[in-house]
PDB file of N, CA and C in Angstrom:
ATOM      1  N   UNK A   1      82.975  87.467  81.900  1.00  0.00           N
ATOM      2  CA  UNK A   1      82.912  88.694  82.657  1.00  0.00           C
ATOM      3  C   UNK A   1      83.564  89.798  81.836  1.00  0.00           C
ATOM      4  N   UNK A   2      82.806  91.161  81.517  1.00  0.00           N
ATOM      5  CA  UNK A   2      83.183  91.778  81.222  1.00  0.00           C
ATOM      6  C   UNK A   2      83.210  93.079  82.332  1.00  0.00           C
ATOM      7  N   UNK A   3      84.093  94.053  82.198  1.00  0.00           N
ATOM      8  CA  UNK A   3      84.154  95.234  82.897  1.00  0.00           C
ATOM      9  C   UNK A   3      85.063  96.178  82.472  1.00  0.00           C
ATOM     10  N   UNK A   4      84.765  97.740  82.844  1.00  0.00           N
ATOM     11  CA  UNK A   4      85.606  98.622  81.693  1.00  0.00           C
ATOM     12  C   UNK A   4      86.704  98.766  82.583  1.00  0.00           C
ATOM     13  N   UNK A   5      87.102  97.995  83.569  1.00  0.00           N
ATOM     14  CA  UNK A   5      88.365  98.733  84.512  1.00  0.00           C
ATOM     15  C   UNK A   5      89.256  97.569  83.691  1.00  0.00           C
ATOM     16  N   UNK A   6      90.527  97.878  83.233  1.00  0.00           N
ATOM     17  CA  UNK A   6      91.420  97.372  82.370  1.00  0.00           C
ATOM     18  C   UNK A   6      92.468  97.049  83.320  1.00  0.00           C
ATOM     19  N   UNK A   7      92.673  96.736  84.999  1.00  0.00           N
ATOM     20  CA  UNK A   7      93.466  96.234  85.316  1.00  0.00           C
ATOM     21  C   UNK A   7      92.504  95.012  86.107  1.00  0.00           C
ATOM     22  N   UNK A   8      92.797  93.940  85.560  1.00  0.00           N
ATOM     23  CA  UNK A   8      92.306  92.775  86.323  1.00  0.00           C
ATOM     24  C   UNK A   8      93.272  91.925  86.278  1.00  0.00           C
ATOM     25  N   UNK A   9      93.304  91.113  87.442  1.00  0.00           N
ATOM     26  CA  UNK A   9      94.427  90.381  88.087  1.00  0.00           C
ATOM     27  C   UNK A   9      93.840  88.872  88.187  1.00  0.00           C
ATOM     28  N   UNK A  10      94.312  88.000  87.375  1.00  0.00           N
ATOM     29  CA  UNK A  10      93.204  86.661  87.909  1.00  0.00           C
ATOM     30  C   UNK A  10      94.566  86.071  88.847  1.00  0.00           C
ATOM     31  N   UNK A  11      94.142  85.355  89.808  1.00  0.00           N
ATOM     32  CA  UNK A  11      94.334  84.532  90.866  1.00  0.00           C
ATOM     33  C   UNK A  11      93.892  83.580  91.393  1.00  0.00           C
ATOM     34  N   UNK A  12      94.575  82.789  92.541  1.00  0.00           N
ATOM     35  CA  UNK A  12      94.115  82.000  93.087  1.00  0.00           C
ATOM     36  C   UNK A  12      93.681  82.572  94.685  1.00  0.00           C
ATOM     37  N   UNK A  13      92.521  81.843  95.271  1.00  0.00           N
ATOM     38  CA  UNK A  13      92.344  82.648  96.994  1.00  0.00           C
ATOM     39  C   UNK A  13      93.414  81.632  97.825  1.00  0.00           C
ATOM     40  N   UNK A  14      94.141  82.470  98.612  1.00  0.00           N
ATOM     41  CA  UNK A  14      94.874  82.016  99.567  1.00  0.00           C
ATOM     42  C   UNK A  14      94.845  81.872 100.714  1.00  0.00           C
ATOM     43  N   UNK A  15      94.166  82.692 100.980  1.00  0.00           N
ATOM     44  CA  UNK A  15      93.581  83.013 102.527  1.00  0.00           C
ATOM     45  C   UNK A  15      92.504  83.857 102.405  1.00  0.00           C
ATOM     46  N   UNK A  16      91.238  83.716 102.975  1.00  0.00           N
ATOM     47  CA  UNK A  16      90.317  84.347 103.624  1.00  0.00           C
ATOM     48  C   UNK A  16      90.191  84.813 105.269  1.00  0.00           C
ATOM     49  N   UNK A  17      90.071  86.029 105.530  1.00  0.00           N
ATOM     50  CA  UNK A  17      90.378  86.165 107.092  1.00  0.00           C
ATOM     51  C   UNK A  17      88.930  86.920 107.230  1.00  0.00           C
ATOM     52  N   UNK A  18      88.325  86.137 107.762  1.00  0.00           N
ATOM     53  CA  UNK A  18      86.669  86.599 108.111  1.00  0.00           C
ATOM     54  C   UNK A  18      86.555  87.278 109.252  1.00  0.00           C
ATOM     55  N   UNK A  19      86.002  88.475 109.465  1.00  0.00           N
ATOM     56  CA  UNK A  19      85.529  89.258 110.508  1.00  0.00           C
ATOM     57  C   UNK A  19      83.754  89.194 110.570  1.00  0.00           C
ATOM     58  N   UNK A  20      83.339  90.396 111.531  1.00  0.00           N
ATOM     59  CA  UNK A  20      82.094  90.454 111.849  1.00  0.00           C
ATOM     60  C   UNK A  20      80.695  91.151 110.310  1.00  0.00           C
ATOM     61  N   UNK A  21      81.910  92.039 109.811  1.00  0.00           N
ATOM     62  CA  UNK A  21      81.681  92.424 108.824  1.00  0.00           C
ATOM     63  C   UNK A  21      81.915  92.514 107.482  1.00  0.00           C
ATOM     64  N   UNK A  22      83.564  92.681 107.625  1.00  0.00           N
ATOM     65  CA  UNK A  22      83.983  92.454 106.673  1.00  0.00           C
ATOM     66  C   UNK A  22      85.264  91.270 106.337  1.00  0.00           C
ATOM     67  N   UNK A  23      85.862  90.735 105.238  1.00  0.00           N
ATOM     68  CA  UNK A  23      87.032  90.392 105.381  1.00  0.00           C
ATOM     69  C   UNK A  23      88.005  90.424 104.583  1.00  0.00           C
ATOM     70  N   UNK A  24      89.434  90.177 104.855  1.00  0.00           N
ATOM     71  CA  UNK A  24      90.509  90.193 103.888  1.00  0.00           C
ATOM     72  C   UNK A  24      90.448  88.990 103.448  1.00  0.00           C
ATOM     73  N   UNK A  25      90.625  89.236 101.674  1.00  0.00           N
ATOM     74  CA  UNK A  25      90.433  87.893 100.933  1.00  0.00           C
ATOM     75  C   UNK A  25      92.106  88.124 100.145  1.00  0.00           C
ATOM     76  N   UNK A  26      93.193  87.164 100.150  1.00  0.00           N
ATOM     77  CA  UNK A  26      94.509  87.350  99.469  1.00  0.00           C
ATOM     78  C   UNK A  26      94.019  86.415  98.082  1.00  0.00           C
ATOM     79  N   UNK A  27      94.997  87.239  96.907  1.00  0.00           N
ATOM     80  CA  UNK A  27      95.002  86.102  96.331  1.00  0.00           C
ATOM     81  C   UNK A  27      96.701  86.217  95.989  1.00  0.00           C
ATOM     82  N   UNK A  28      96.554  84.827  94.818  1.00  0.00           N
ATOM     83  CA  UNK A  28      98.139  84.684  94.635  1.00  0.00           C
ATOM     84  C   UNK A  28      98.035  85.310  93.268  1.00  0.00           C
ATOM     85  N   UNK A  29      98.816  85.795  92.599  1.00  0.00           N
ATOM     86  CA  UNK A  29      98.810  86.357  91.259  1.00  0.00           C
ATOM     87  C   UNK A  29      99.697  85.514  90.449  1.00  0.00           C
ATOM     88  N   UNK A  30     100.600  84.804  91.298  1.00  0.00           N
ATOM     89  CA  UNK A  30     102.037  84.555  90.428  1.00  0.00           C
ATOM     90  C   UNK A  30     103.117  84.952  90.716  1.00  0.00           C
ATOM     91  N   UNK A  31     103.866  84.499  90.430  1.00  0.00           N
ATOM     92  CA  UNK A  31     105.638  85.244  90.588  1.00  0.00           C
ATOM     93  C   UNK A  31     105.667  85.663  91.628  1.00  0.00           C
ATOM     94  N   UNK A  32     105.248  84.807  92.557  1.00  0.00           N
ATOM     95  CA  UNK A  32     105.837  85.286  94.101  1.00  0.00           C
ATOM     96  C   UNK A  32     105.254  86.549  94.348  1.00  0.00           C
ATOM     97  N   UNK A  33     103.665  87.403  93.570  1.00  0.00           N
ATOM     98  CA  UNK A  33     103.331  88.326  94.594  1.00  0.00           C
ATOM     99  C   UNK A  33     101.539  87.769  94.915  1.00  0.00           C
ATOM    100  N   UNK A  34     101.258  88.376  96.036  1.00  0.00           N
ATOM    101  CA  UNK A  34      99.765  88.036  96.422  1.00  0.00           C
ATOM    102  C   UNK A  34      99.515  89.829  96.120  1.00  0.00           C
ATOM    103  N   UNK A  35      98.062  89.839  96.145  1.00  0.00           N
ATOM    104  CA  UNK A  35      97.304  91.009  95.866  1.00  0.00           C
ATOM    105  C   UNK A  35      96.141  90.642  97.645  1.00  0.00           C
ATOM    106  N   UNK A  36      95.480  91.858  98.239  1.00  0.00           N
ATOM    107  CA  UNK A  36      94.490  91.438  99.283  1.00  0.00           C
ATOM    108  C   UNK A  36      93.562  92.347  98.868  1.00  0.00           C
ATOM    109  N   UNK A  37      92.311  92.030  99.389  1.00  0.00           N
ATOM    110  CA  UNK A  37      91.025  93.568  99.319  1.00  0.00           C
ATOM    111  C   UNK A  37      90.039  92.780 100.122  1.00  0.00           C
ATOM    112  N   UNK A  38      89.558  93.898 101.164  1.00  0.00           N
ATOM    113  CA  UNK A  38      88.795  94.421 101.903  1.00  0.00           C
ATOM    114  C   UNK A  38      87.151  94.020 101.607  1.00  0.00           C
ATOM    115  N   UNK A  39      86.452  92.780 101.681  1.00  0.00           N
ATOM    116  CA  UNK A  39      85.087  93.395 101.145  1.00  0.00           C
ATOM    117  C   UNK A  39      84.414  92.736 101.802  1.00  0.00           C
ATOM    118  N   UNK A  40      83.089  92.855 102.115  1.00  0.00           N
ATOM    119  CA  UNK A  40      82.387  92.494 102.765  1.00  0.00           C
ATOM    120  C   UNK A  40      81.801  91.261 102.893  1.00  0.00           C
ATOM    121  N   UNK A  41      81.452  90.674 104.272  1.00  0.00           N
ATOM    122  CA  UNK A  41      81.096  89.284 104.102  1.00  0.00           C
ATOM    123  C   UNK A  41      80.105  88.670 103.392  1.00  0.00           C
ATOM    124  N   UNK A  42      79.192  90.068 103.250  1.00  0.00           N
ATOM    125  CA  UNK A  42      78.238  89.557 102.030  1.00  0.00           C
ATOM    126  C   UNK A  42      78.695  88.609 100.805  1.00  0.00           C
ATOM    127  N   UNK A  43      79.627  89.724 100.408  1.00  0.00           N
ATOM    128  CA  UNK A  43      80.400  89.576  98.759  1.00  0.00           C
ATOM    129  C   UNK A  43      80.865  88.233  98.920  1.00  0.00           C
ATOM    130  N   UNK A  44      81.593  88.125  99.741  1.00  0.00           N
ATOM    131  CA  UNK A  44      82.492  86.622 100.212  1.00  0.00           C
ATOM    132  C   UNK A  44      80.900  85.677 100.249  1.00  0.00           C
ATOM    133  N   UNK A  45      80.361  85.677 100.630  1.00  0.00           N
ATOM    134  CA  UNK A  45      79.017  84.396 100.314  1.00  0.00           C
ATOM    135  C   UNK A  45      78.631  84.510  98.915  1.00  0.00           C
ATOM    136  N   UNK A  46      78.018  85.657  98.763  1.00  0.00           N
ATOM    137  CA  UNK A  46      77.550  85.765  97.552  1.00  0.00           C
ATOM    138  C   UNK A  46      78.825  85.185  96.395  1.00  0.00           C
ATOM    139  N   UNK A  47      79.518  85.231  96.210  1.00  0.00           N
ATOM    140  CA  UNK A  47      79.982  84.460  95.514  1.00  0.00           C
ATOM    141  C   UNK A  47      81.224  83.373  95.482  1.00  0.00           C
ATOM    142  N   UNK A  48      80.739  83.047  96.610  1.00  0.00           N
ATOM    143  CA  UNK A  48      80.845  81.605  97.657  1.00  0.00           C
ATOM    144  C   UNK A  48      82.435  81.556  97.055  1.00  0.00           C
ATOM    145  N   UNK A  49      83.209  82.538  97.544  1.00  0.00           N
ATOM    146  CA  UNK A  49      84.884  82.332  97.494  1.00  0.00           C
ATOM    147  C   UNK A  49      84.897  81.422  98.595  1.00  0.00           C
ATOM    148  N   UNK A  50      86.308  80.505  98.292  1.00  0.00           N
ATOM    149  CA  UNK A  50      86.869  79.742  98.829  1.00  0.00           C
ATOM    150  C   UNK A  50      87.810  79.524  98.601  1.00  0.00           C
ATOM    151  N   UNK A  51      89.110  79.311 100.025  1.00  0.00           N
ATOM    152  CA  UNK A  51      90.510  78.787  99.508  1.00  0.00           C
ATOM    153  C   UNK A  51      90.594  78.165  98.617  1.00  0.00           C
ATOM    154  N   UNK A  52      91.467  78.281  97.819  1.00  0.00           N
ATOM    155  CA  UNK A  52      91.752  77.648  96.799  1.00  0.00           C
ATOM    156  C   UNK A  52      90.587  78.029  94.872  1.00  0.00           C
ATOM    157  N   UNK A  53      90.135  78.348  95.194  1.00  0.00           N
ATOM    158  CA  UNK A  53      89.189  78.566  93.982  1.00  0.00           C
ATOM    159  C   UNK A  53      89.766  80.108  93.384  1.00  0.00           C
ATOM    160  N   UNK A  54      90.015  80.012  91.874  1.00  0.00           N
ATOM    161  CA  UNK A  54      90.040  81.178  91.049  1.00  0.00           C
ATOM    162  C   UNK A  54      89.331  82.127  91.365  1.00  0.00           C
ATOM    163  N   UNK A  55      89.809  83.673  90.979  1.00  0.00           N
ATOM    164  CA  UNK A  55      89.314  84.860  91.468  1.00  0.00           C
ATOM    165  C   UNK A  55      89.706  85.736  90.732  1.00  0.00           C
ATOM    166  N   UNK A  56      89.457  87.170  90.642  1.00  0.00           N
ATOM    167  CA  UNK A  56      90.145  88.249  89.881  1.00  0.00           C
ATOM    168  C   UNK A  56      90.028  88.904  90.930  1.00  0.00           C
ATOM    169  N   UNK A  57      91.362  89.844  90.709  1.00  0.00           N
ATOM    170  CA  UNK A  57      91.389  91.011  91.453  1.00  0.00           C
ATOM    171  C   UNK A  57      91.381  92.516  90.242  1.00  0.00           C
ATOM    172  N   UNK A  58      90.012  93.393  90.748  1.00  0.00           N
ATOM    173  CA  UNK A  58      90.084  94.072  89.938  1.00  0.00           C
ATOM    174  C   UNK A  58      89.908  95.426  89.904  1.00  0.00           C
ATOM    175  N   UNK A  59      90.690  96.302  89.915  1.00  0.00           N
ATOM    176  CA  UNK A  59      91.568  97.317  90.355  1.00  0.00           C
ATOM    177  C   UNK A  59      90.699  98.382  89.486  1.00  0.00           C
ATOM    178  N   UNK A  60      90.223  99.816  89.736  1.00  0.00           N
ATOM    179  CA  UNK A  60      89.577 100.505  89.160  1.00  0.00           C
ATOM    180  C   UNK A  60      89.836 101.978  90.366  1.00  0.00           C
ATOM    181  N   UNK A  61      90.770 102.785  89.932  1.00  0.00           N
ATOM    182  CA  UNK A  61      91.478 103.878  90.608  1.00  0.00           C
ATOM    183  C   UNK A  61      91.533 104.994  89.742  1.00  0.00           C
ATOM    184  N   UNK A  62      91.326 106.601  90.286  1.00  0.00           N
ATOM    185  CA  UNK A  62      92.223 107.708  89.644  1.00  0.00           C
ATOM    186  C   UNK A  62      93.417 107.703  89.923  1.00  0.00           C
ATOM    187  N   UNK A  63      94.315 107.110  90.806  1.00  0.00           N
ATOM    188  CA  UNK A  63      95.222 107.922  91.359  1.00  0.00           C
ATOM    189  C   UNK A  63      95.626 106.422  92.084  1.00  0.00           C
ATOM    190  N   UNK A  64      96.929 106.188  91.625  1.00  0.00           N
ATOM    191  CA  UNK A  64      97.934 105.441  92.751  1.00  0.00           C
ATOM    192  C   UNK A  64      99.392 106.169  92.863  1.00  0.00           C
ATOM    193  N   UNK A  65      99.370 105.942  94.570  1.00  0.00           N
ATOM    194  CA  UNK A  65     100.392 106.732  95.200  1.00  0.00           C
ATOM    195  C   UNK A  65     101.819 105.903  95.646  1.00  0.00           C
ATOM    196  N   UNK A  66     103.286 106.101  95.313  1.00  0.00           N
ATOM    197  CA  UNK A  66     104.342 105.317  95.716  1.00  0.00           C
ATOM    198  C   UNK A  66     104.696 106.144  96.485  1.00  0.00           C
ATOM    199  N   UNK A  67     105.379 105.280  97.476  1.00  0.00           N
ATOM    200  CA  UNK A  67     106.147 106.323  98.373  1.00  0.00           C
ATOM    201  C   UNK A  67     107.543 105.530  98.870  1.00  0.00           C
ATOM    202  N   UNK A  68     108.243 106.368  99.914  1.00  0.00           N
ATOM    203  CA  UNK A  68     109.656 105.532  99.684  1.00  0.00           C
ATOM    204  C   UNK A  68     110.140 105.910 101.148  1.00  0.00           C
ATOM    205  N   UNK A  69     110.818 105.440 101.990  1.00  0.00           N
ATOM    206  CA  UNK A  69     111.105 105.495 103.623  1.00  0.00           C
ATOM    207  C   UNK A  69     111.945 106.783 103.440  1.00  0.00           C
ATOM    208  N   UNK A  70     111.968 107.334 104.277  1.00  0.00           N
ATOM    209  CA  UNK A  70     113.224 108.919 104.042  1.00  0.00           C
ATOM    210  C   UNK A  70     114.815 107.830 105.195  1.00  0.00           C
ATOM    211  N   UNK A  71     115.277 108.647 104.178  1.00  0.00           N
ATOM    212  CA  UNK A  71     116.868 108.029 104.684  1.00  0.00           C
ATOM    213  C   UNK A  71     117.190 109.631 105.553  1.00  0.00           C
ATOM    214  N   UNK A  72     118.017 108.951 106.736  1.00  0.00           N
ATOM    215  CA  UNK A  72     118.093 110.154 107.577  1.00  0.00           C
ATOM    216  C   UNK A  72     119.698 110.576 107.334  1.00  0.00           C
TER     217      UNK A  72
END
């Protein structure tokens, strides 16, 4: 697999949470963090994810935003 977005995350699937349309697929990255994304149940058949089976997570953004709780 090639692709020009230069942040890809390979993983393992941890959970799949299936809806009507769409679903949250987690994976594990490592070091104690998971990554999740949103995609449709199509995508999830079409390429027949399943707990436990390798995955990439792959990230392709202008703009990521941090933010931080306001201390009162």
């Amino acid at each position: 697999m090639k692709l020009s977005a230069r942040n890809q995350l390979k993983g393992r699937i941890v959970t799949i949470k299936e809806g009507a349309v769409n679903a949250i697929v987690v994976l594990d990255i490592g070091g104690g963090n998971q990554i999740s994304a949103t995609i449709s149940m199509d995508a999830v058949k079409e390429l027949n994810l399943k707990v436990g089976s390798e995955a990439y997570a792959v990230i392709k953004a202008t703009s990521v935003m941090i933010g931080v709780e306001e201390i009162n």
